[in-house]
PDBML (XML) file of the C-alpha atoms, coordinates in Angstrom:
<?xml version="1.0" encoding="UTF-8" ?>
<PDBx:datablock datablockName="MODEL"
   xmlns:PDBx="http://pdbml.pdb.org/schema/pdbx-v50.xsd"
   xmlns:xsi="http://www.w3.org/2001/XMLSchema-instance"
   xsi:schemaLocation="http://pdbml.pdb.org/schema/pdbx-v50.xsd pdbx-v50.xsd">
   <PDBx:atom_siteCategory>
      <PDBx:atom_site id="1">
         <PDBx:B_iso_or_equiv>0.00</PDBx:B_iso_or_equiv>
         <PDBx:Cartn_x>0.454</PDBx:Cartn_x>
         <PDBx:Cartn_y>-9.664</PDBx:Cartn_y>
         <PDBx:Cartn_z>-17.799</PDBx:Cartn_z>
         <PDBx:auth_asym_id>A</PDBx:auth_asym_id>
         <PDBx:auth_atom_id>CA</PDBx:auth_atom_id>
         <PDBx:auth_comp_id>UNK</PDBx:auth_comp_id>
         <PDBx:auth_seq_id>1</PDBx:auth_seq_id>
         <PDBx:group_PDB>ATOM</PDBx:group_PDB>
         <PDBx:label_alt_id xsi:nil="true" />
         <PDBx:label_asym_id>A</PDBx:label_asym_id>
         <PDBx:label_atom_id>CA</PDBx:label_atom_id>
         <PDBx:label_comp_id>UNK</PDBx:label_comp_id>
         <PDBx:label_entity_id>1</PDBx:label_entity_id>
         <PDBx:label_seq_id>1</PDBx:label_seq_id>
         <PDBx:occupancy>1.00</PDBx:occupancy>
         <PDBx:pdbx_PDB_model_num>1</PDBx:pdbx_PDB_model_num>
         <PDBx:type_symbol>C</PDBx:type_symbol>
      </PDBx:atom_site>
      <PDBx:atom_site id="2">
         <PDBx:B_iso_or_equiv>0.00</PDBx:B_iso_or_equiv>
         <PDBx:Cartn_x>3.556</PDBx:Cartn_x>
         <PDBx:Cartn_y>-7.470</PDBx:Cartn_y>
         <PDBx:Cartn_z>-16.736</PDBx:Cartn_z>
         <PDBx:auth_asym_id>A</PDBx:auth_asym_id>
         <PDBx:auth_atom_id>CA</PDBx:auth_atom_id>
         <PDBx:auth_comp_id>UNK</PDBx:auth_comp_id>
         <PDBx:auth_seq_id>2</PDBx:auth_seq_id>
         <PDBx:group_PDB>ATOM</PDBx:group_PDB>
         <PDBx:label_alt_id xsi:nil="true" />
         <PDBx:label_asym_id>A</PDBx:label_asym_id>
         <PDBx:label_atom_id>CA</PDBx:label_atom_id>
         <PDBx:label_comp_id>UNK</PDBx:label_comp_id>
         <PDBx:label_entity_id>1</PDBx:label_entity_id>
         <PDBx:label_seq_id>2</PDBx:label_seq_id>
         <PDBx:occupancy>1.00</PDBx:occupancy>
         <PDBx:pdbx_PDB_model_num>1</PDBx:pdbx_PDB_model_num>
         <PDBx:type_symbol>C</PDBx:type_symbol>
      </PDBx:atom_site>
      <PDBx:atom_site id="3">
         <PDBx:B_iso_or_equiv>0.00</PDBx:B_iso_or_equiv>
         <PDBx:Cartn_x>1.261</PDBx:Cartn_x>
         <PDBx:Cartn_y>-5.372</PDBx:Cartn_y>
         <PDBx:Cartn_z>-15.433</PDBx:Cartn_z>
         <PDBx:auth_asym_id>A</PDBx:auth_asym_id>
         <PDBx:auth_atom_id>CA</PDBx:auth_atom_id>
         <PDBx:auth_comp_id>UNK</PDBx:auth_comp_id>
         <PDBx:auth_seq_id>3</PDBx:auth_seq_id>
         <PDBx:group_PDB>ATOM</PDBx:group_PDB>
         <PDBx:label_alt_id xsi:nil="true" />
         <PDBx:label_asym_id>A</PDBx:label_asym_id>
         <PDBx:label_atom_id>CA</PDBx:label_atom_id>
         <PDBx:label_comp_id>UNK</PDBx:label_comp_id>
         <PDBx:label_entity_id>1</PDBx:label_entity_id>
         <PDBx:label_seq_id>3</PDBx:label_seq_id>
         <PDBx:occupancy>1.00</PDBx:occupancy>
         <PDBx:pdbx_PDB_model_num>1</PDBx:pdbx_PDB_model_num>
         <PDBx:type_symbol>C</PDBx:type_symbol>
      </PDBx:atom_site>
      <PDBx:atom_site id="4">
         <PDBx:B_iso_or_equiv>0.00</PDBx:B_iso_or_equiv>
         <PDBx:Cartn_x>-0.826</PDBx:Cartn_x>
         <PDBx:Cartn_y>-8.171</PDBx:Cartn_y>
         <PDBx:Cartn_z>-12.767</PDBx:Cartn_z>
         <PDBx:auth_asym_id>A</PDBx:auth_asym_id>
         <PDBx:auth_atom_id>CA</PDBx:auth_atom_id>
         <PDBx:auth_comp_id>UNK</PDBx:auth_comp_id>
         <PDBx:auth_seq_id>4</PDBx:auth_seq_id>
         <PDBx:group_PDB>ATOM</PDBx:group_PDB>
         <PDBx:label_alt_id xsi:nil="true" />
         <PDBx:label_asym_id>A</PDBx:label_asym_id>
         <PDBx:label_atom_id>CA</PDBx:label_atom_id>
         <PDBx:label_comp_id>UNK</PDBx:label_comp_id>
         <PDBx:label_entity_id>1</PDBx:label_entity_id>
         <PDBx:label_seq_id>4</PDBx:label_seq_id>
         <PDBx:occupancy>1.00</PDBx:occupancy>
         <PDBx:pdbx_PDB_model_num>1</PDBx:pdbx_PDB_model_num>
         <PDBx:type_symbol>C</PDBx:type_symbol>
      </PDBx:atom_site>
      <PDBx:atom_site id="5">
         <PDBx:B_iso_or_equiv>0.00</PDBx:B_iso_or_equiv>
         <PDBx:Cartn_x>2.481</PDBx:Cartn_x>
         <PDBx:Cartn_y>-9.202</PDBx:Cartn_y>
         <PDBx:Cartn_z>-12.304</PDBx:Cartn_z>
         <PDBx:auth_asym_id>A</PDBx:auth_asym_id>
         <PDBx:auth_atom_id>CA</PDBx:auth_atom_id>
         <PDBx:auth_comp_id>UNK</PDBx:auth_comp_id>
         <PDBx:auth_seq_id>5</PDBx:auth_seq_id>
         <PDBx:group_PDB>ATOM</PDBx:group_PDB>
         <PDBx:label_alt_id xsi:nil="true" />
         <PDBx:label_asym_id>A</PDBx:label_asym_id>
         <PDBx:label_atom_id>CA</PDBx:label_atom_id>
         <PDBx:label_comp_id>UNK</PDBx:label_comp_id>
         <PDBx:label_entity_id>1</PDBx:label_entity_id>
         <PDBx:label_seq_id>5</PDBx:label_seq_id>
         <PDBx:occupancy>1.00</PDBx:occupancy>
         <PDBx:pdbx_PDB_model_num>1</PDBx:pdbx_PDB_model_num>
         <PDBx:type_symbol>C</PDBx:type_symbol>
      </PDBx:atom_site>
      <PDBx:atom_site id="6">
         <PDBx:B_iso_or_equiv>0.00</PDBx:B_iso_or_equiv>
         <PDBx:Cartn_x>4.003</PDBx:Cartn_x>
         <PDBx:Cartn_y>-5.485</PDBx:Cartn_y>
         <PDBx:Cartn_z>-11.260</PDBx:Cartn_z>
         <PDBx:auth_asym_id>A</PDBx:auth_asym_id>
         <PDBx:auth_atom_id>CA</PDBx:auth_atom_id>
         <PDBx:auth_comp_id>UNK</PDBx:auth_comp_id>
         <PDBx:auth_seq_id>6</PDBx:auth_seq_id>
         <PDBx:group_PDB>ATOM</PDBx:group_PDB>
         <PDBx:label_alt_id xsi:nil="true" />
         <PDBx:label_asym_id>A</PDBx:label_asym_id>
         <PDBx:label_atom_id>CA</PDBx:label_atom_id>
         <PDBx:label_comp_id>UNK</PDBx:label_comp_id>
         <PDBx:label_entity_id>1</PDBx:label_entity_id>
         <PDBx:label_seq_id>6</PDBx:label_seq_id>
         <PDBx:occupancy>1.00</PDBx:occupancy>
         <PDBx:pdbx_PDB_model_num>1</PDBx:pdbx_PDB_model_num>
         <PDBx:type_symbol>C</PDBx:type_symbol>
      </PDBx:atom_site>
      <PDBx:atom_site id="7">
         <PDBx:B_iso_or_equiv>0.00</PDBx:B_iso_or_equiv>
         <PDBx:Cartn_x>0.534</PDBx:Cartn_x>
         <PDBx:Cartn_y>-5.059</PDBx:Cartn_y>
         <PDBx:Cartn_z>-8.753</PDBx:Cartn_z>
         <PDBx:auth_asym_id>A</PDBx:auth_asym_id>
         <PDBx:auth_atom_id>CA</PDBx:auth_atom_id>
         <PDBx:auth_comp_id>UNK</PDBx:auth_comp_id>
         <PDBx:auth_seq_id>7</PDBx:auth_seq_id>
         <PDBx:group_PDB>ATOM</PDBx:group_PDB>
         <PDBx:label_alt_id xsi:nil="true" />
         <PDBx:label_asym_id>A</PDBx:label_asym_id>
         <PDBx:label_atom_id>CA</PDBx:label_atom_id>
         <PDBx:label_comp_id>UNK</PDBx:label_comp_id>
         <PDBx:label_entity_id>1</PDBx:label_entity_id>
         <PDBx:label_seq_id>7</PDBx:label_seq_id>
         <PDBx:occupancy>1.00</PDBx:occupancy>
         <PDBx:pdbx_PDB_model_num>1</PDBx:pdbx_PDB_model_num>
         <PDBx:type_symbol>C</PDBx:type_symbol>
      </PDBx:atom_site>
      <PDBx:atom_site id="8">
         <PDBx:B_iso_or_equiv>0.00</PDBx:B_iso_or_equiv>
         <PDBx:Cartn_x>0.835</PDBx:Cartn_x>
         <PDBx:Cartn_y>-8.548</PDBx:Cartn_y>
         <PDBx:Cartn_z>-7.445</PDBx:Cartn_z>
         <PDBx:auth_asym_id>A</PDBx:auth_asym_id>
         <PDBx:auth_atom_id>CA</PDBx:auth_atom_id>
         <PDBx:auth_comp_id>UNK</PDBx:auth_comp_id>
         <PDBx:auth_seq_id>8</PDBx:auth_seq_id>
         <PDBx:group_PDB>ATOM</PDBx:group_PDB>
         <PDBx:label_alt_id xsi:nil="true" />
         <PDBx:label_asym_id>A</PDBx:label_asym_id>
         <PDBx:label_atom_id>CA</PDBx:label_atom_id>
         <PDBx:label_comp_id>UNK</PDBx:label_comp_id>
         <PDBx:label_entity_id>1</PDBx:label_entity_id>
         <PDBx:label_seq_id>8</PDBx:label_seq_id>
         <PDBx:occupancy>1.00</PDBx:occupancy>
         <PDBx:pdbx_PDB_model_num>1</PDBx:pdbx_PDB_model_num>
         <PDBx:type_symbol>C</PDBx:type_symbol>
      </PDBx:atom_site>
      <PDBx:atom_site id="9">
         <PDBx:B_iso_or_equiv>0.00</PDBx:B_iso_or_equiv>
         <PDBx:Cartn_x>4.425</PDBx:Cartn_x>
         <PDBx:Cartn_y>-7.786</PDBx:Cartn_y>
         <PDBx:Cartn_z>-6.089</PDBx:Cartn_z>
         <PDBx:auth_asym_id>A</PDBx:auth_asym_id>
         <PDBx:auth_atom_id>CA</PDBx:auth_atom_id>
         <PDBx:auth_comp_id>UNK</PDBx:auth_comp_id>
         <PDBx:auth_seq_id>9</PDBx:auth_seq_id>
         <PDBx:group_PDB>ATOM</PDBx:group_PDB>
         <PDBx:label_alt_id xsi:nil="true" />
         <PDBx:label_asym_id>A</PDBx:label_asym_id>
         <PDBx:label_atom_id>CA</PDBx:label_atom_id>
         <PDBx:label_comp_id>UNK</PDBx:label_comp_id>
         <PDBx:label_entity_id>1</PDBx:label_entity_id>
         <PDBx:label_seq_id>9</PDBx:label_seq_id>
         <PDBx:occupancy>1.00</PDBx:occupancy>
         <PDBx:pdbx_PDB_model_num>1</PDBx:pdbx_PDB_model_num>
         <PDBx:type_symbol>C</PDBx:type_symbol>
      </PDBx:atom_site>
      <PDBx:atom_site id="10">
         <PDBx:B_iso_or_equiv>0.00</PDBx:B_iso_or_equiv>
         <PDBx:Cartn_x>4.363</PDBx:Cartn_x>
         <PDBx:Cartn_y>-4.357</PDBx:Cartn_y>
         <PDBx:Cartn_z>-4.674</PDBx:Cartn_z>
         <PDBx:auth_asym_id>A</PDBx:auth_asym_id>
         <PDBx:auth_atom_id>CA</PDBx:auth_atom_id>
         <PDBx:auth_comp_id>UNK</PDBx:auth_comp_id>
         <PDBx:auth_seq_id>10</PDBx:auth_seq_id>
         <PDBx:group_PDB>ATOM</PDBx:group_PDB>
         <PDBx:label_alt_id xsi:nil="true" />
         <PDBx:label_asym_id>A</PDBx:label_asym_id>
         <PDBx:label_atom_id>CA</PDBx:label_atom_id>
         <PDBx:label_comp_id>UNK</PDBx:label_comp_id>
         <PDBx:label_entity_id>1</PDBx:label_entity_id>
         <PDBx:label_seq_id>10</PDBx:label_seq_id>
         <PDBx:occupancy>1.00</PDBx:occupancy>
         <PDBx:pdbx_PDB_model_num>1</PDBx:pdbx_PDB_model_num>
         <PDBx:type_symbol>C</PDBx:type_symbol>
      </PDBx:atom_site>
      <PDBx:atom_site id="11">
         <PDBx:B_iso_or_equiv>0.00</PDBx:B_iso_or_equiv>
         <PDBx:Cartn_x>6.370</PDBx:Cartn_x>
         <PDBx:Cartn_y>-4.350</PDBx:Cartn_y>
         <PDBx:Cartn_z>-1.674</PDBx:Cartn_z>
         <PDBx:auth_asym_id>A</PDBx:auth_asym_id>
         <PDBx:auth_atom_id>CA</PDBx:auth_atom_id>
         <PDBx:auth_comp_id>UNK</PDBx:auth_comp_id>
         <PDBx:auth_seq_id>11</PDBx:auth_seq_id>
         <PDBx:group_PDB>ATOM</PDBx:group_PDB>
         <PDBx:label_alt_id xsi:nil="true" />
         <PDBx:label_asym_id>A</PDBx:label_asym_id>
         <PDBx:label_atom_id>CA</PDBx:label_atom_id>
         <PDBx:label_comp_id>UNK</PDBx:label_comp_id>
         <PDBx:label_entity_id>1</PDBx:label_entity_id>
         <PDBx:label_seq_id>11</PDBx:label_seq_id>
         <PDBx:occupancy>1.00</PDBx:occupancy>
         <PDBx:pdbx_PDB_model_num>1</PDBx:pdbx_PDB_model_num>
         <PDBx:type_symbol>C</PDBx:type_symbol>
      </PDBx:atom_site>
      <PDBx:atom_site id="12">
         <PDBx:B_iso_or_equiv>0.00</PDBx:B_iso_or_equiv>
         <PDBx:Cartn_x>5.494</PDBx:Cartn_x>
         <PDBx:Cartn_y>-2.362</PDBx:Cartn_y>
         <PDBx:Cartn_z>1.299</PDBx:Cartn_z>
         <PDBx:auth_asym_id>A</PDBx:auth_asym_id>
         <PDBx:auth_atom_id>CA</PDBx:auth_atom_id>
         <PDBx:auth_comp_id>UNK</PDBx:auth_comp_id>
         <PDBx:auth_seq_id>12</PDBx:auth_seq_id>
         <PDBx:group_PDB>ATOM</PDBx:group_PDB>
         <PDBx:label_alt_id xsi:nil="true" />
         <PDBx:label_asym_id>A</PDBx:label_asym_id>
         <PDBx:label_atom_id>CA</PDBx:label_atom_id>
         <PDBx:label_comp_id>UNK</PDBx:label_comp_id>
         <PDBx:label_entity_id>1</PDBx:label_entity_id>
         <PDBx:label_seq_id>12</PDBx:label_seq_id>
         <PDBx:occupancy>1.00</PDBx:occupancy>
         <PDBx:pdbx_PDB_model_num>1</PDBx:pdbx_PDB_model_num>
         <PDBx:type_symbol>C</PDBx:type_symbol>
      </PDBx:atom_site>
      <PDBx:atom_site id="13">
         <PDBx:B_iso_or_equiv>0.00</PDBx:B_iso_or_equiv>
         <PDBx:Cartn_x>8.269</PDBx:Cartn_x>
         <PDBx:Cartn_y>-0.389</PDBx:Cartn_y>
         <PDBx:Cartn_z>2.765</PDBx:Cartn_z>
         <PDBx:auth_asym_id>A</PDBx:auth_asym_id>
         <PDBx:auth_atom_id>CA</PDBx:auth_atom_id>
         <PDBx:auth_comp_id>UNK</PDBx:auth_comp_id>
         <PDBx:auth_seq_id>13</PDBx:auth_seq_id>
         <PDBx:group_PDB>ATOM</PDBx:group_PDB>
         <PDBx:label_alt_id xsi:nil="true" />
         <PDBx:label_asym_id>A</PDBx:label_asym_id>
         <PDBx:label_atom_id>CA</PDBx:label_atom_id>
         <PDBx:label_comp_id>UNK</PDBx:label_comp_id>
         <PDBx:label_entity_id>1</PDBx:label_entity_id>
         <PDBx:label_seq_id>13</PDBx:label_seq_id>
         <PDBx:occupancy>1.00</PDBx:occupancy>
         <PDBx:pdbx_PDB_model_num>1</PDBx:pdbx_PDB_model_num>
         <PDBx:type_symbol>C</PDBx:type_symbol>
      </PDBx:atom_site>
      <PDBx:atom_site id="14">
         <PDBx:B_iso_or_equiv>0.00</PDBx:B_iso_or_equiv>
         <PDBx:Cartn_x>7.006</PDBx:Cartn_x>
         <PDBx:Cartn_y>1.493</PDBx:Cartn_y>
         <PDBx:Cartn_z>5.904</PDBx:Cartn_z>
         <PDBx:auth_asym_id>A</PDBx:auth_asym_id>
         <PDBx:auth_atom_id>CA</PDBx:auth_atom_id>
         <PDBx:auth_comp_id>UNK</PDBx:auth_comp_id>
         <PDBx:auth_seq_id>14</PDBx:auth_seq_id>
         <PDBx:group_PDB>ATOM</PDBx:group_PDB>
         <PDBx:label_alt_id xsi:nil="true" />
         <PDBx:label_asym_id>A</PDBx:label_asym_id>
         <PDBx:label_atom_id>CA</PDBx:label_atom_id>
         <PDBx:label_comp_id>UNK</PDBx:label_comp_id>
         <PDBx:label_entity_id>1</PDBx:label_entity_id>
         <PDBx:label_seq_id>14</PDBx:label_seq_id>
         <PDBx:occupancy>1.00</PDBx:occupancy>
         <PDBx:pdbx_PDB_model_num>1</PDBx:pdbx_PDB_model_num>
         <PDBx:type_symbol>C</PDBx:type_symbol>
      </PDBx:atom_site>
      <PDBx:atom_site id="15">
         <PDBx:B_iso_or_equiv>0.00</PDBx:B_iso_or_equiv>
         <PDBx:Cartn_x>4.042</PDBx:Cartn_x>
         <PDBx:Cartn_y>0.888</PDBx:Cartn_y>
         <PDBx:Cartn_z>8.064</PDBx:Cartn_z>
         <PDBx:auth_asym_id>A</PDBx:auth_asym_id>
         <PDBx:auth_atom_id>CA</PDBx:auth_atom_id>
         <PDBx:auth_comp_id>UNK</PDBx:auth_comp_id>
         <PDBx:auth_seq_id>15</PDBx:auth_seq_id>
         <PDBx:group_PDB>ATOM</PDBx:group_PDB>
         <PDBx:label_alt_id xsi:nil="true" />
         <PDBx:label_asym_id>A</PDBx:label_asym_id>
         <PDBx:label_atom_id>CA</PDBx:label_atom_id>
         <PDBx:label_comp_id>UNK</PDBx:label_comp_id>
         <PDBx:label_entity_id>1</PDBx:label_entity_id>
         <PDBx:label_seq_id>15</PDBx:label_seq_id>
         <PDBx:occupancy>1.00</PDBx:occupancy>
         <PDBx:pdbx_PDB_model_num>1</PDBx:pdbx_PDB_model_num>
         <PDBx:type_symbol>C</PDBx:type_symbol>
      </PDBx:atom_site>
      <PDBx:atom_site id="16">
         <PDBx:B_iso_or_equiv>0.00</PDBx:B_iso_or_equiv>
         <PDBx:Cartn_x>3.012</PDBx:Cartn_x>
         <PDBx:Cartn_y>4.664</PDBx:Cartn_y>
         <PDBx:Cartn_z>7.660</PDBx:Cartn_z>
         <PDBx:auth_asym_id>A</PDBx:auth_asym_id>
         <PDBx:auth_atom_id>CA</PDBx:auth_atom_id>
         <PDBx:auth_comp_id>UNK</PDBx:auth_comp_id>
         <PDBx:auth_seq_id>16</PDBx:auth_seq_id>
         <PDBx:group_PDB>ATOM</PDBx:group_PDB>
         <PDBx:label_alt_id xsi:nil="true" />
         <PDBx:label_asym_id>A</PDBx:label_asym_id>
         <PDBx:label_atom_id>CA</PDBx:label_atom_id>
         <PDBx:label_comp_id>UNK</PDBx:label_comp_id>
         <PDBx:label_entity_id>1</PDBx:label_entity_id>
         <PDBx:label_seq_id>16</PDBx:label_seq_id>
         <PDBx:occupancy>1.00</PDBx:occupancy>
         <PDBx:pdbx_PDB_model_num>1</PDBx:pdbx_PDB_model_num>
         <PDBx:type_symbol>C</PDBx:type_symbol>
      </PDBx:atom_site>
      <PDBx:atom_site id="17">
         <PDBx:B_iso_or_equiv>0.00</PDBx:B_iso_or_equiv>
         <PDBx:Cartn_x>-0.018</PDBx:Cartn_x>
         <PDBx:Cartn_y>4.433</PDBx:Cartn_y>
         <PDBx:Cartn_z>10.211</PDBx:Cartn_z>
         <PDBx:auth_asym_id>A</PDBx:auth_asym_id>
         <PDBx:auth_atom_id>CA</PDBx:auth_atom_id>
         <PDBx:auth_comp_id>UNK</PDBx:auth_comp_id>
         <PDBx:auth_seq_id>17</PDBx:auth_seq_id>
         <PDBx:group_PDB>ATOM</PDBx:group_PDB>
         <PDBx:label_alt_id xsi:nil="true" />
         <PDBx:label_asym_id>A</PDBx:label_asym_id>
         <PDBx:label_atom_id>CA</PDBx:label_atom_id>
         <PDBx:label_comp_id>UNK</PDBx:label_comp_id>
         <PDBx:label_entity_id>1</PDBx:label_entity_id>
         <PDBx:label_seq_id>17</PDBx:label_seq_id>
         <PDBx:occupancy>1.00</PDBx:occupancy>
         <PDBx:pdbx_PDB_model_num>1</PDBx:pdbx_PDB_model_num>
         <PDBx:type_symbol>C</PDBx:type_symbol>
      </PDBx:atom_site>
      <PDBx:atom_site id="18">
         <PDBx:B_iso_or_equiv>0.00</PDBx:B_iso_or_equiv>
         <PDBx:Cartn_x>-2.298</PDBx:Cartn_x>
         <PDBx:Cartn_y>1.692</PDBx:Cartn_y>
         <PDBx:Cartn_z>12.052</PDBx:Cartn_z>
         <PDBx:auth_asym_id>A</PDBx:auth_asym_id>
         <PDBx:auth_atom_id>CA</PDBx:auth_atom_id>
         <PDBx:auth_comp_id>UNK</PDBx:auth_comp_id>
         <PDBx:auth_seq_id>18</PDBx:auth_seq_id>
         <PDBx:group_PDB>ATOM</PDBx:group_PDB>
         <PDBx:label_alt_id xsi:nil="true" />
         <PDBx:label_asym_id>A</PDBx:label_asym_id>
         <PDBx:label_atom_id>CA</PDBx:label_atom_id>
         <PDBx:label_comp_id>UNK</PDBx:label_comp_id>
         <PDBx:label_entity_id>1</PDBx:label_entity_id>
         <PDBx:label_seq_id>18</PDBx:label_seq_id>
         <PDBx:occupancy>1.00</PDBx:occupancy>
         <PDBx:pdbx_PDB_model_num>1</PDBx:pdbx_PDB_model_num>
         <PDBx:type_symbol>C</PDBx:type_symbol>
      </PDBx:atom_site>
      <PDBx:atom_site id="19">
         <PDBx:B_iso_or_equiv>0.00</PDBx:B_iso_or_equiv>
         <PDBx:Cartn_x>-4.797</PDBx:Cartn_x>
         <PDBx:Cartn_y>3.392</PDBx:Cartn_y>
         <PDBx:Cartn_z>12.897</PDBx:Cartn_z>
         <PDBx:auth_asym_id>A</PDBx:auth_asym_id>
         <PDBx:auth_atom_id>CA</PDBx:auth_atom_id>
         <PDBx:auth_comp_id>UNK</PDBx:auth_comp_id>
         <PDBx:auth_seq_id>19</PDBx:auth_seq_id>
         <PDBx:group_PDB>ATOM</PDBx:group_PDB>
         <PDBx:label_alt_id xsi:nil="true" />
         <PDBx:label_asym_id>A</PDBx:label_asym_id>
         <PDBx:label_atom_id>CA</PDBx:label_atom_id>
         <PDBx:label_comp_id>UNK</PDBx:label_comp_id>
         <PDBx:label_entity_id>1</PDBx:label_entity_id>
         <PDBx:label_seq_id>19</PDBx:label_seq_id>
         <PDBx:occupancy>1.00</PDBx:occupancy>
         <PDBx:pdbx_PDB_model_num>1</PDBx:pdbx_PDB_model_num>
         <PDBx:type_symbol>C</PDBx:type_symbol>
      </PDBx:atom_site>
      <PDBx:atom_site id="20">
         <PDBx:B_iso_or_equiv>0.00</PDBx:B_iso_or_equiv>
         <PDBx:Cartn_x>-6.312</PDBx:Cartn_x>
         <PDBx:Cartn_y>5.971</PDBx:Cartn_y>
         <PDBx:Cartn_z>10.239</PDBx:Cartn_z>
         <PDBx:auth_asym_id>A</PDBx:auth_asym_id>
         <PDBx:auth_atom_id>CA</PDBx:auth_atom_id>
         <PDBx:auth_comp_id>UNK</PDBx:auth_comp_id>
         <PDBx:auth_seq_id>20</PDBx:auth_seq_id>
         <PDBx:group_PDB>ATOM</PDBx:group_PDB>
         <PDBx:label_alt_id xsi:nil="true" />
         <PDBx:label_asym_id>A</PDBx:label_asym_id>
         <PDBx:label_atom_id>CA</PDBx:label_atom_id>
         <PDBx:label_comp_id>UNK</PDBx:label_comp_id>
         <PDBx:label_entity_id>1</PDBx:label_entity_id>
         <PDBx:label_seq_id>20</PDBx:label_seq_id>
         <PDBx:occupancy>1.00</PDBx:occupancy>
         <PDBx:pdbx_PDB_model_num>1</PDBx:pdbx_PDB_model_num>
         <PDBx:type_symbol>C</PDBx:type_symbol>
      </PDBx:atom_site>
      <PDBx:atom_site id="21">
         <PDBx:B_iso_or_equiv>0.00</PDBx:B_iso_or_equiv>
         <PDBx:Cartn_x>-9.619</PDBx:Cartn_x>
         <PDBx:Cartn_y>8.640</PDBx:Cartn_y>
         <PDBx:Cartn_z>11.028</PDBx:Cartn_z>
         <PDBx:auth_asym_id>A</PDBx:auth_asym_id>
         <PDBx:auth_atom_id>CA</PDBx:auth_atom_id>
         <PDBx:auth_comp_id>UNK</PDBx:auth_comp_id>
         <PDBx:auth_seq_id>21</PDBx:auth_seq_id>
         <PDBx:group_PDB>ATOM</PDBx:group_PDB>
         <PDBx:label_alt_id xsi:nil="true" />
         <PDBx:label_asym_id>A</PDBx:label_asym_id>
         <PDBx:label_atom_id>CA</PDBx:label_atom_id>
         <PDBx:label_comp_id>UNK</PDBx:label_comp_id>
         <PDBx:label_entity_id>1</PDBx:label_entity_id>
         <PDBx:label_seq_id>21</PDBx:label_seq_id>
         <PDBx:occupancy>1.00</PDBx:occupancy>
         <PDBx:pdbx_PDB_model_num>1</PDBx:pdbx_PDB_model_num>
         <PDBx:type_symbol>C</PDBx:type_symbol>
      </PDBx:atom_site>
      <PDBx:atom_site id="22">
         <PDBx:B_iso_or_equiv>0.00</PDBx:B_iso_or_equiv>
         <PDBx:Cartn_x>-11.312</PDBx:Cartn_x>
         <PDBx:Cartn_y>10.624</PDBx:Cartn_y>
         <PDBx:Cartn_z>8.455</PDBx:Cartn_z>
         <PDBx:auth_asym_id>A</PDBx:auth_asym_id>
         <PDBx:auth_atom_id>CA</PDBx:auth_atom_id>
         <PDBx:auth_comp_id>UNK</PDBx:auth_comp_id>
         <PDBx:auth_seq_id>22</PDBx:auth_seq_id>
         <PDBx:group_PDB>ATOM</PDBx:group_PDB>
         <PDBx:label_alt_id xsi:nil="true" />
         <PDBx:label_asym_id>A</PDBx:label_asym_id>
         <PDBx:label_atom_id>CA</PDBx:label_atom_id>
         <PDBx:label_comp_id>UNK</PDBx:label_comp_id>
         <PDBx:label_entity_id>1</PDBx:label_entity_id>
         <PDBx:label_seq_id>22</PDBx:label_seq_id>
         <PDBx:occupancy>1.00</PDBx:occupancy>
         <PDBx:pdbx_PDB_model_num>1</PDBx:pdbx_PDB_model_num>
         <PDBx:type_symbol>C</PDBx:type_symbol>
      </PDBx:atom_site>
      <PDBx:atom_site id="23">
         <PDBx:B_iso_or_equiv>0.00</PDBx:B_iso_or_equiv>
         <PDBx:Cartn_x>-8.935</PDBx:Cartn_x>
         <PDBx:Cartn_y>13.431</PDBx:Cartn_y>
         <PDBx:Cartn_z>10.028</PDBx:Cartn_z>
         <PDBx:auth_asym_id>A</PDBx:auth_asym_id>
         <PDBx:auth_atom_id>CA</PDBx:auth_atom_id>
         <PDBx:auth_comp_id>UNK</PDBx:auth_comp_id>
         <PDBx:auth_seq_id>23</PDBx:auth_seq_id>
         <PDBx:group_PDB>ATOM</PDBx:group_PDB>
         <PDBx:label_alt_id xsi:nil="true" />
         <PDBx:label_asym_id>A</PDBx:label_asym_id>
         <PDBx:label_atom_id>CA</PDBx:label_atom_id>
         <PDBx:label_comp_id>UNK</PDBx:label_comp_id>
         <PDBx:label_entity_id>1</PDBx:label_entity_id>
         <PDBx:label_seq_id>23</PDBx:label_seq_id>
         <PDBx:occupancy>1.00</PDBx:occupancy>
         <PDBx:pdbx_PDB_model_num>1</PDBx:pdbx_PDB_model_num>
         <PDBx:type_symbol>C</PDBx:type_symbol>
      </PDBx:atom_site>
      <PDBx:atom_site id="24">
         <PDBx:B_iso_or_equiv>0.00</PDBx:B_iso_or_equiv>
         <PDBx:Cartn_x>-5.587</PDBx:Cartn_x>
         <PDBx:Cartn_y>11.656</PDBx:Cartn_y>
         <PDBx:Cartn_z>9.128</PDBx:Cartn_z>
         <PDBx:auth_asym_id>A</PDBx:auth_asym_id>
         <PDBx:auth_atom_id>CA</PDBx:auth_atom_id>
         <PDBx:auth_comp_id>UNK</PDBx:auth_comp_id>
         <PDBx:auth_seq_id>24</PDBx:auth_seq_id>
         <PDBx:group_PDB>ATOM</PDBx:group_PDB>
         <PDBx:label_alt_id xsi:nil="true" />
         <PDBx:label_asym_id>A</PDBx:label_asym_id>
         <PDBx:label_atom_id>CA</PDBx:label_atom_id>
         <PDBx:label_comp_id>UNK</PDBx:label_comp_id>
         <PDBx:label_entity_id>1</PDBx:label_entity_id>
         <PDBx:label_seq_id>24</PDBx:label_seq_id>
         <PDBx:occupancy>1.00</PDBx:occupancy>
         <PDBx:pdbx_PDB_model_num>1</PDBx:pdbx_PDB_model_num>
         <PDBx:type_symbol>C</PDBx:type_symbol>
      </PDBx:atom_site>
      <PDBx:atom_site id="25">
         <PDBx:B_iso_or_equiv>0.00</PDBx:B_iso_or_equiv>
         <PDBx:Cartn_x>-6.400</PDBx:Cartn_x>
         <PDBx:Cartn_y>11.331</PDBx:Cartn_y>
         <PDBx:Cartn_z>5.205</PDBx:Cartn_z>
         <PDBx:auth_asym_id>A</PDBx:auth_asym_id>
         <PDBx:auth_atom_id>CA</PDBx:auth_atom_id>
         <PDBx:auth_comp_id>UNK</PDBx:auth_comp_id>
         <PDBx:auth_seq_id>25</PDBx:auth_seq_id>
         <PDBx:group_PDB>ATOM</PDBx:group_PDB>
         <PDBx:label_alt_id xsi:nil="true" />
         <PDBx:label_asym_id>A</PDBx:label_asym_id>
         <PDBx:label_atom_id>CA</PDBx:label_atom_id>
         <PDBx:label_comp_id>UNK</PDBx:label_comp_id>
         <PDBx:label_entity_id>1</PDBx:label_entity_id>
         <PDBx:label_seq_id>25</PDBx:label_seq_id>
         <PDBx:occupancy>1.00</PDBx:occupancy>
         <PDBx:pdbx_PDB_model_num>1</PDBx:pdbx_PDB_model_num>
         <PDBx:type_symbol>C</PDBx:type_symbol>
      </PDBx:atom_site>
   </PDBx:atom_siteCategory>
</PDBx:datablock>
């Protein structure tokens, strides 16, 4: 349960990249 909990609330802190290619990865 701690665990679905921990995954449901992962907070994102940067928008790394919009738009990703093959390329980026």
């Amino acid at each position: 349960g701690e665990l679905v909990q921990l995954l449901d609330q992962i907070t994102i802190l940067q928008f790394r990249k919009d738009i990703v290619t093959e390329p980026d990865l």
